[in-house]
Each structure stands twice: as structure tokens, then as C-alpha cells.
Protein backbone atom coordinates (compact mmCIF):
# COMPACT_ATOMS: atom_id res chain seq x y z
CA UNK A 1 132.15 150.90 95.21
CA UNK A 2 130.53 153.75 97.01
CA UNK A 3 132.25 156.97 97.06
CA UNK A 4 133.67 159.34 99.66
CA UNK A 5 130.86 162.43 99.08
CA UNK A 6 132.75 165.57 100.20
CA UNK A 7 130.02 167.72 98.59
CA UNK A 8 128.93 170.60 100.18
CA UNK A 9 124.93 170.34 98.97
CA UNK A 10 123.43 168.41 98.31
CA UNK A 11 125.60 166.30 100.47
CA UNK A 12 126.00 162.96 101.53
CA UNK A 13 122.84 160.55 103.40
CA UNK A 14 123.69 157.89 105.64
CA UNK A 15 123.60 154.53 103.34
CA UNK A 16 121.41 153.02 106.13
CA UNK A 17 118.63 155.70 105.31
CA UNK A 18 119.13 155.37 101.03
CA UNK A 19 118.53 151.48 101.74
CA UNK A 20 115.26 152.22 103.88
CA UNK A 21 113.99 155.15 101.12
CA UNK A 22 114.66 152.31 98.36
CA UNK A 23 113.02 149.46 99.97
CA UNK A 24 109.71 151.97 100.51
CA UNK A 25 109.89 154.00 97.36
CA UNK A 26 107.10 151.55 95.15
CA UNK A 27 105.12 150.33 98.23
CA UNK A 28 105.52 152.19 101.16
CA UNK A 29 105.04 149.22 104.51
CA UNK A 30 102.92 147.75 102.30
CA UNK A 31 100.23 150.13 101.70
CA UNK A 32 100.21 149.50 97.71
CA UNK A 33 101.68 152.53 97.07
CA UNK A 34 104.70 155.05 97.78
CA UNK A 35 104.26 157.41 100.35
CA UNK A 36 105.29 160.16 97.86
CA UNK A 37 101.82 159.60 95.85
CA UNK A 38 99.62 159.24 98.80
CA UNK A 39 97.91 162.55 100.31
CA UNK A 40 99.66 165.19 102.87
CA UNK A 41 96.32 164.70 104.99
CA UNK A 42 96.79 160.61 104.95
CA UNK A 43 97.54 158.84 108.00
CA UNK A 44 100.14 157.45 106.94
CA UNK A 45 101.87 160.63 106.10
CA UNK A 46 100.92 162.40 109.41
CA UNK A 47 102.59 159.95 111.10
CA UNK A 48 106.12 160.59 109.73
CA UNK A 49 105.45 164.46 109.71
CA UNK A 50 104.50 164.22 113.49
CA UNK A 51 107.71 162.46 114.08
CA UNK A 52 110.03 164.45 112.39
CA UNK A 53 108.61 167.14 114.12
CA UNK A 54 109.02 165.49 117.53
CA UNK A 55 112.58 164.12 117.26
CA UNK A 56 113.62 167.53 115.93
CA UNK A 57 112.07 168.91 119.45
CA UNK A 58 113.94 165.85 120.88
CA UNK A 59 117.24 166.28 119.92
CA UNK A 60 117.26 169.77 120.40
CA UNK A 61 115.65 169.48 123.65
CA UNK A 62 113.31 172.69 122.85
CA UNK A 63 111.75 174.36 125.29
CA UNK A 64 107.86 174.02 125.01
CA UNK A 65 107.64 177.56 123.55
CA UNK A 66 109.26 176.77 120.45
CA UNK A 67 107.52 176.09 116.90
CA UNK A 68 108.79 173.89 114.44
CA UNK A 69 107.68 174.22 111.06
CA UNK A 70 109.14 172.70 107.66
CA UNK A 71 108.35 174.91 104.67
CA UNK A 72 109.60 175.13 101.09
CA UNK A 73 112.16 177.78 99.41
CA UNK A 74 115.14 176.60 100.74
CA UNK A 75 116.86 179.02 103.02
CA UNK A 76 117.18 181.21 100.46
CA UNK A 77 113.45 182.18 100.88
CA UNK A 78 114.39 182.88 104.73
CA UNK A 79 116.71 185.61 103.55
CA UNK A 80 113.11 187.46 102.72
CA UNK A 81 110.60 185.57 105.58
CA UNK A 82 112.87 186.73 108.36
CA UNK A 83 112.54 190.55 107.78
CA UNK A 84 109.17 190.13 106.56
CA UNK A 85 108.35 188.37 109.70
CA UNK A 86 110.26 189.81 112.69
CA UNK A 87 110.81 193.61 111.33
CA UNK A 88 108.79 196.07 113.64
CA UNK A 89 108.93 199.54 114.75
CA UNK A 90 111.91 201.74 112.98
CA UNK A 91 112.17 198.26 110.89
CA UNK A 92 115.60 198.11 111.63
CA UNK A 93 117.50 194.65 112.15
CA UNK A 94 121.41 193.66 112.54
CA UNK A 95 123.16 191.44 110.37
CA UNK A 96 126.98 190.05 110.97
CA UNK A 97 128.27 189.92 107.55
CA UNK A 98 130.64 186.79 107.83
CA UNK A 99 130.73 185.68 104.08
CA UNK A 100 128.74 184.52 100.99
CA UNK A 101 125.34 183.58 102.69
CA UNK A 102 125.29 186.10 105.30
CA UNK A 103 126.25 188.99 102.44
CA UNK A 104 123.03 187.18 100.37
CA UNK A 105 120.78 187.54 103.33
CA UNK A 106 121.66 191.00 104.77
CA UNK A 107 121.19 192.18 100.95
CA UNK A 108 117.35 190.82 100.76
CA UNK A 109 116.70 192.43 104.01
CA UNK A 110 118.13 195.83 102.99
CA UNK A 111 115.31 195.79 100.43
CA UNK A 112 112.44 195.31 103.23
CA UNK A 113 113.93 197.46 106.10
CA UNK A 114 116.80 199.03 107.65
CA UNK A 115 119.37 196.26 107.64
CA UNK A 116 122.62 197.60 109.35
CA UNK A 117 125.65 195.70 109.49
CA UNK A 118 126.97 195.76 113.00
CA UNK A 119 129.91 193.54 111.41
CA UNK A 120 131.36 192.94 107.95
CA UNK A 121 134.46 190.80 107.67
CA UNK A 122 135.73 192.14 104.43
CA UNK A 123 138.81 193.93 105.63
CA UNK A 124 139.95 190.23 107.10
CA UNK A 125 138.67 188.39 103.71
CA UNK A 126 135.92 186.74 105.94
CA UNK A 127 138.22 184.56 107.59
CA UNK A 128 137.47 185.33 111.32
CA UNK A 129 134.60 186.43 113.22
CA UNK A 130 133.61 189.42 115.90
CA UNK A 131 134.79 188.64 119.34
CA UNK A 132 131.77 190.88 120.34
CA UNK A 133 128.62 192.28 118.60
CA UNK A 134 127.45 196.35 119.34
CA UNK A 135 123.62 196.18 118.46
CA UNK A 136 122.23 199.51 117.00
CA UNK A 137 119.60 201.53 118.50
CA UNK A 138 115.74 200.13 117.92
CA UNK A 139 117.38 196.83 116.35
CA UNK A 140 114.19 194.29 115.68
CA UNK A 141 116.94 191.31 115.97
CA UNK A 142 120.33 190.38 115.32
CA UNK A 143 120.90 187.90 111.99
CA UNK A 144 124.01 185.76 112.17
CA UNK A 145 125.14 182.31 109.76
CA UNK A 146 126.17 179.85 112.09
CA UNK A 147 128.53 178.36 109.80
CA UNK A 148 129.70 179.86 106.35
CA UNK A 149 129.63 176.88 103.73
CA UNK A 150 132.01 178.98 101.36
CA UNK A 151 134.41 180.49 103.65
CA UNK A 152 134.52 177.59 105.92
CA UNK A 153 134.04 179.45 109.41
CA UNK A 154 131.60 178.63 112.16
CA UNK A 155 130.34 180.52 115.31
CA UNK A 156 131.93 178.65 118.55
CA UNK A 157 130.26 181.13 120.99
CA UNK A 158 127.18 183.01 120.54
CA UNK A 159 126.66 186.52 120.92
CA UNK A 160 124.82 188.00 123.43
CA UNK A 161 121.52 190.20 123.00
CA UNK A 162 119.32 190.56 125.28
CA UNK A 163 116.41 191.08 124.73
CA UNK A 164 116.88 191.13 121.00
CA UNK A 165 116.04 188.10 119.36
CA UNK A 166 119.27 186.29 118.09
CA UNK A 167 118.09 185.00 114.57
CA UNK A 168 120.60 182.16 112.88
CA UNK A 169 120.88 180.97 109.65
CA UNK A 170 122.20 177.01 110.39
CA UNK A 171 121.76 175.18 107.03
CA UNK A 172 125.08 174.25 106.86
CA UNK A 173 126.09 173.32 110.92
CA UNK A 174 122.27 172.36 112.13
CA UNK A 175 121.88 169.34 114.29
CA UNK A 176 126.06 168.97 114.32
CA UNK A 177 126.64 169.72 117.89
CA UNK A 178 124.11 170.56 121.04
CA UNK A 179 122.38 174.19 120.76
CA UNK A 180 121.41 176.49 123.33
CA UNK A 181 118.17 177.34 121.75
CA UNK A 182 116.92 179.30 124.08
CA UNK A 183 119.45 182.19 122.87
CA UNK A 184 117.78 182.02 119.33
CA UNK A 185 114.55 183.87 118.93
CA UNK A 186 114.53 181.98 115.52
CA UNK A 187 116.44 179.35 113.26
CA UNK A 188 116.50 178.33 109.71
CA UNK A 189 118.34 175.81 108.01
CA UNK A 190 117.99 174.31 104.16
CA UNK A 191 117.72 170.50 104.62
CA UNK A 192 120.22 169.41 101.94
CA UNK A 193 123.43 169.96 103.98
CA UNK A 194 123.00 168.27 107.20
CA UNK A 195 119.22 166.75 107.30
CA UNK A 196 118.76 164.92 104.26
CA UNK A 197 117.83 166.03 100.82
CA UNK A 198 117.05 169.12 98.89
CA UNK A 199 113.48 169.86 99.14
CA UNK A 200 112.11 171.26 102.27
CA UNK A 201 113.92 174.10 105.24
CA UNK A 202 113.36 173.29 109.13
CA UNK A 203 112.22 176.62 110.76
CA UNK A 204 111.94 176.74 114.71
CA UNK A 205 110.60 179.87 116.05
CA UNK A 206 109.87 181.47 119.59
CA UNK A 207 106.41 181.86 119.88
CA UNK A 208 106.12 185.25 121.18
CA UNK A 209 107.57 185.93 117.76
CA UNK A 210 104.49 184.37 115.88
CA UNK A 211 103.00 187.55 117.22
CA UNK A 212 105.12 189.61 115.08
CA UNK A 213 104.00 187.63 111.55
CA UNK A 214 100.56 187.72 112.41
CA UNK A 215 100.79 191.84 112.93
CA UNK A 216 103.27 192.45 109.94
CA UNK A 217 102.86 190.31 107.45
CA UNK A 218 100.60 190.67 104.11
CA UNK A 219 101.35 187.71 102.20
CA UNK A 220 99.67 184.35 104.22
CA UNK A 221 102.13 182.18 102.62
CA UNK A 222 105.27 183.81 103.99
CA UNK A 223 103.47 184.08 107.44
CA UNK A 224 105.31 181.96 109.80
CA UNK A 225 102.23 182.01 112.12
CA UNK A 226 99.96 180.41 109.82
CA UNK A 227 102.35 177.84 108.98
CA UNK A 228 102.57 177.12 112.91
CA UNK A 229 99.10 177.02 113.27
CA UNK A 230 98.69 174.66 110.34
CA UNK A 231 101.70 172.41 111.41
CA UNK A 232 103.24 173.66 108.47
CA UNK A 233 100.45 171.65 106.27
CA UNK A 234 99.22 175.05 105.27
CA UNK A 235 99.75 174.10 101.26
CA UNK A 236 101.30 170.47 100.00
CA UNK A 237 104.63 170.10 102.11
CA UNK A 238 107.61 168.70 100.46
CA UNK A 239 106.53 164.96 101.28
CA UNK A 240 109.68 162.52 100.30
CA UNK A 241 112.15 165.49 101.66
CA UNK A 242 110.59 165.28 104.95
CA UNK A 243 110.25 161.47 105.18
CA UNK A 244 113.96 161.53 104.69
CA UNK A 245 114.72 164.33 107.20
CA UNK A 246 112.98 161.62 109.29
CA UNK A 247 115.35 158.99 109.07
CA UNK A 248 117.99 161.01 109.27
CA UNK A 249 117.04 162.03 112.65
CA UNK A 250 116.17 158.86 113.73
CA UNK A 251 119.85 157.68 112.69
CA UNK A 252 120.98 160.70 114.68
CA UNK A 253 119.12 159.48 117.90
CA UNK A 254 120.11 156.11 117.88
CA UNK A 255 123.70 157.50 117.39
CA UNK A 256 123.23 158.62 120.92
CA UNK A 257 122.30 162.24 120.48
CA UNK A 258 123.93 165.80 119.64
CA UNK A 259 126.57 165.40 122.42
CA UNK A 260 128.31 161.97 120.68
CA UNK A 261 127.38 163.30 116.81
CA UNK A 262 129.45 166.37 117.88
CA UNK A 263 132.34 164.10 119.48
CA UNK A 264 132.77 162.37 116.36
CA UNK A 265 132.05 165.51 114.30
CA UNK A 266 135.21 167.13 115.91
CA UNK A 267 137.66 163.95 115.58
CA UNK A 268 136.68 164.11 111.38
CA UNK A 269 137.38 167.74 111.18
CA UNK A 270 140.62 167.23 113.19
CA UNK A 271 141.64 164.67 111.15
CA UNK A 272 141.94 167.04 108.36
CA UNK A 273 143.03 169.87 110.06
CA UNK A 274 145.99 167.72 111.91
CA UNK A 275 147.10 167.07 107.90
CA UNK A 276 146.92 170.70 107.11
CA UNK A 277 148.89 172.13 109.98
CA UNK A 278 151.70 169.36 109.69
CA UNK A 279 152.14 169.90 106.10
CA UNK A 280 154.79 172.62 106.70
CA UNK A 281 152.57 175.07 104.40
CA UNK A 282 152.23 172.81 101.72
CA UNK A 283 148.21 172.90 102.22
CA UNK A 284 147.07 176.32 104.12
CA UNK A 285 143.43 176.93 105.85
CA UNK A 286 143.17 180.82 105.92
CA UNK A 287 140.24 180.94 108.31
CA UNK A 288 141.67 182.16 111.95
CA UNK A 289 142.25 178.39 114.12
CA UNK A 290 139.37 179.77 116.73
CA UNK A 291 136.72 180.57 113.87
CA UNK A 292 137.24 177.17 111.82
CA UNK A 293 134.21 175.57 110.73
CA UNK A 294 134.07 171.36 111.98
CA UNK A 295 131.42 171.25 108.92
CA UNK A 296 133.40 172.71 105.45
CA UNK A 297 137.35 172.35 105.79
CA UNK A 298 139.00 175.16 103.01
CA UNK A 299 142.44 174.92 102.18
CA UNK A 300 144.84 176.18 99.55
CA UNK A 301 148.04 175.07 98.03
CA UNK A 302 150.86 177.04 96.14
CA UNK A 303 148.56 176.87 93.02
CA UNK A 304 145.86 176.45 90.98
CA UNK A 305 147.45 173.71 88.57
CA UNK A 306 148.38 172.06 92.05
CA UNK A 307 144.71 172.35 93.33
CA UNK A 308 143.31 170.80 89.85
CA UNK A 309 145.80 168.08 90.28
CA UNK A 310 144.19 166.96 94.04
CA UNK A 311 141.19 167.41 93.03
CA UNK A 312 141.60 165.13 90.07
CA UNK A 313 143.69 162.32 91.80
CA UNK A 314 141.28 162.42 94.81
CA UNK A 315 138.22 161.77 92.43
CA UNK A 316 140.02 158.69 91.11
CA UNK A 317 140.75 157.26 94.20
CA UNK A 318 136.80 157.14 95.23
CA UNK A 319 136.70 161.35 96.56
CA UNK A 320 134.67 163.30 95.19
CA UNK A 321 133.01 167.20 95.45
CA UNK A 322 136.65 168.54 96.68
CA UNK A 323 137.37 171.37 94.58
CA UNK A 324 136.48 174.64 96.16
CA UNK A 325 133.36 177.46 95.57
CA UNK A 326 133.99 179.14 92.62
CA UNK A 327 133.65 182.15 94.12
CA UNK A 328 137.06 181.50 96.40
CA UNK A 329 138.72 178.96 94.52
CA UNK A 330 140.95 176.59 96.55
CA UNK A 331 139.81 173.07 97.98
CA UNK A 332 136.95 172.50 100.36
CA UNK A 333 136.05 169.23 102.12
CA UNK A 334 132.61 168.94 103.97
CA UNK A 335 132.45 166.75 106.33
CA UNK A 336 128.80 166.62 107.40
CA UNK A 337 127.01 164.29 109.79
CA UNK A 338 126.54 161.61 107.58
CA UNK A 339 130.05 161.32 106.57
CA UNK A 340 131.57 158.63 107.72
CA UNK A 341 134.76 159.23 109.82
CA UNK A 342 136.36 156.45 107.64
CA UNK A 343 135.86 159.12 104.64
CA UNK A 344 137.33 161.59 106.88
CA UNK A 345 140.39 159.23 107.37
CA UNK A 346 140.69 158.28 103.52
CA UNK A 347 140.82 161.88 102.58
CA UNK A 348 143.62 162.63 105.13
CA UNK A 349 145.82 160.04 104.23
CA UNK A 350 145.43 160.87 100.96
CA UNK A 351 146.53 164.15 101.59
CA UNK A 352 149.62 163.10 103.23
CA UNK A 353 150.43 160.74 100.25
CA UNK A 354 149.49 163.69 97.61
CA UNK A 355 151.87 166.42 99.55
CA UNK A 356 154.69 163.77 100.11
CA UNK A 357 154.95 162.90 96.32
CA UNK A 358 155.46 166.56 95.07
């Protein structure tokens, strides 16, 4: 029997696109061999790149000024391309510190520039988020993380900058809901959360910004220009990553789009939620109601011996990945794209069950 992946990355892949990866792995449409041994410059491989490219520009409905790129280094290399890239003038760039990942990447950039945080949640144990942003003085852009995979909160409304270029870190909340990308100067987001396996990091970039690399940067691999220029084919791209980032956004498409993946996105999440808030404080989300994340559900109970109890029962009844970051403790479900709202409705009536019994 399959199991209910509550992992928070890698996470979860639709079962549709694990059948179609199997049934191509050996001999990919019958070309004699698997498209992971054939060249990057094939035909056969350009065609899948092209059309992840395009149904990322699909779903999103990007403006024509808009790059997309998919490059290697996980997001965590971002934390170091962004200020490399977009840093000009006084080098000076704002970064909302809303938890783990936002921390990691405001610390890389304070190596390269003048990273100021305009907002650190640590008074509030990063469990809300700014109702409103005060850029500094010369600020290059302003970094946010859409969605903290840790903490479990999310951005619901997006600050305003101006002219500044919002830059957002969306590895764990990309392709969930629609975007107004034309508020984002740039975004990066690690595919192994939301778009399909470890291996490869969807960039999309303004182009005016492209400007910036070329003039700044003195490394050509960590150049987002030339990997725009090259359609990201600049060195060996991660090959099977992106032919499953493919499917997945075919799946998404056929699905009916960002506006129906976020419908059913919200009725998982709710699911859980509903459970936690009924429970009469037997489970407890410490993230502010407004701020909660519809992508990694946290929660709490009176203690740990309680915690390692769910989290053991839950794995034997077909659950698994629940127990929370180590860095935070608690419980934390993640309830991505490709999980199934009938995991989403397991886990909460399991819940109900567990608190009931004790």
C-alpha cells in the first residue's frame, strides 16, 4: 500500500507522473535508450526542456519580459546568486527575516554586501509576519521567503516596493496558488518541494535585471544572464529533474490551472487546521491564524513523549514524515500539491481519533 508522504523535501510526486518516469526510465518513447543517458543538446531532450520552460510561463501567465532559467545548487546557491547578481551601487539590499531559510539567506548576503534587515521576527518566535515593510535608503531590492518550511508561515499579501525589485524565495509555496509576478523582480524556488524532485531550482527573472549580472558579476557560472542567454544549457542541466518538473506541470495544467490547485490547496490545509482549532488545545499551531502557511501545517501538543507517540502511531497507520524540524521540535504536516486531499483527510481523522483516546 502506498503511503500518505507528509515530508517536507523531498516530498511527495503525483503517482500518475512516478508511473510515466518508470515506464520511460530504460527506453525513453522508444528511442533505445533513457532520456537520462542521451545528450542535453539531443532533440529529444530539447523538447521536454522547451516545454517545461513554456508551461512554467503558462501557468504563471508571465509577462513576455520574464526569463526562466533552471540551474543547479538548489536554492541554497540562490542565497549567494541573488546578491551576487542584483547588488549595485552602496550594495545594500533588504531582507525580512521570517525564520530558518530567510535567517540562511540574509546571512550569505551579509558576506557580499550590506544586507539590512528591515524585519526580524525573533521577538514573536517567527510566528507572524510584518503588516508593512520600511525599505532603507539606496536598497538594491527587498528579499522575502514566501513560505517558511520550518516555521510553517506564508506571505498572503505582498509588500509593496516600488521601484525596488521584490526578490522571493518560493521553494516551498511555488506554483500553489496564482502569483502576481509582475511584483517580483526575481524568484527562486528548489524543485524538491512543490515541482518534482531534488535536482535542479526554477529561477524567473525580470530582464532589465539581466543587466545587473552582466555588469556585476565575475564568476560566468553564477551569472544569471548567461544562463538566460544559453536557455540555461550553459553547462549539463540536471536532465531527469527537469523531465520530471515537466510532468508535474503538465499534471498541474490539466488540473485546470493555479486558480483550482489553490482551491483544493486551501480545503487540505483547512482540513487540518479545522482539527487543530476544535481540539480544545489539545494540538496548538503557534503561527498567528492570518500568517499560516496552506503548504507546512506545525502544531504542538502538551509534550514531547505525546508528540513521539503521534508520530509513531501515524507511521503505522500508512503516515509518514510527521515529526517536526529539529530545529523547532513539534509536528509538521506538508501538504504540497501533489498530496492528495484524501491524505489530507486520513491525517485529520486520525488526529481526531489520536486526541480522543488520550
Amino acid at each position: 500500500m502506498r503511503k500518505y508522504n507528509f515530508y517536507a523535501g523531498p516530498s511527495t510526486l503525483p503517482v500518475e507522473v512516478l508511473e510515466e518516469l518508470k515506464e520511460n526510465m530504460v527506453d525513453y518513447k522508444g528511442m533505445g535508450m533513457s532520456l537520462i543517458e542521451t545528450s542535453h543538446r539531443s532533440k529529444e531532450y530539447d523538447e521536454v526542456h522547451n516545454d517545461a520552460v513554456g508551461l512554467v510561463k503558462e501557468l504563471l501567465g508571465l509577462p513576455d519580459n520574464y526569463k526562466v532559467m533552471f540551474l543547479g545548487g538548489g536554492a541554497t546557491l540562490q542565497f549567494t546568486m541573488v546578491p551576487t547578481n542584483l547588488m549595485i551601487g552602496s550594495r545594500t539590499a533588504d531582507y525580512t527575516i521570517t525564520g530558518s531559510w530567510a535567517k540562511k539567506a540574509y546571512s550569505d548576503a551579509a558576506k557580499l554586501g550590506n544586507a539590512v534587515a528591515v524585519y526580524d521576527g525573533k521577538d514573536n518566535k517567527y510566528t507572524e509576519l510584518p503588516s508593512e515593510v520600511r525599505l532603507s535608503e539606496g536598497s538594491s531590492y527587498l528579499h522575502i521567503t514566501s513560505n517558511e518550511t520550518i516555521g510553517g508561515l506564508q506571505w498572503q499579501e505582498w509588500p509593496e516596493t516600488g521601484d525596488v525589485p521584490l526578490v522571493a524565495d518560493m521553494s516551498s509555496d511555488i506554483l500553489s496558488r496564482p502569483l502576481p509576478v509582475e511584483k517580483f523582480g526575481l524568484i527562486y524556488a528548489g524543485a524538491q518541494k512543490n515541482l518534482g524532485p531534488a535536482g535542479t531550482t526554477l529561477v524567473i527573472a525580470r530582464e532589465d535585471l539581466l543587466e545587473r549580472s552582466a555588469a556585476n558579476n565575475p564568476t560566468a557560472y553564477l551569472d544569471y544572464s548567461i544562463h538566460a542567454d544559453k536557455n540555461s544549457l550553459y553547462n549539463t542541466p540536471p536532465v531527469f529533474s527537469i523531465y520530471a518538473v515537466m510532468l508535474v506541470l503538465k499534471r498541474l495544467k490539466a488540473l485546470g490551472g493555479l486558480y483550482a490547485v489553490e482551491k483544493v490547496n486551501r480545503e487540505k490545509a483547512g482540513l487540518i487546521y479545522d482539527v487543530i482549532d476544535s481540539s480544545n488545545g489539545f494540538y496548538n499551531c503557534p503561527v498567528q491564524k492570518e500568517n499560516r502557511s496552506m503548504m507546512n501545517i506545525v502544531f504542538t501538543m502538551e509534550n514531547e513523549d505525546l508528540e513521539k507517540d503521534f508520530v509513531l502511531k501515524a507511521t503505522e497507520a500508512g503516515m509518514v514524515g510527521l515529526k517536526g524540524h529539529r530545529s523547532v521540535g513539534g509536528c509538521r504536516a506538508s501538504v504540497y500539491n501533489s498530496m492528495p486531499i484524501e491524505g489530507a483527510k486520513a491525517l485529520a481523522d486520525f488526529m481526531k481519533d489520536f486526541a480522543a483516546g488520550k
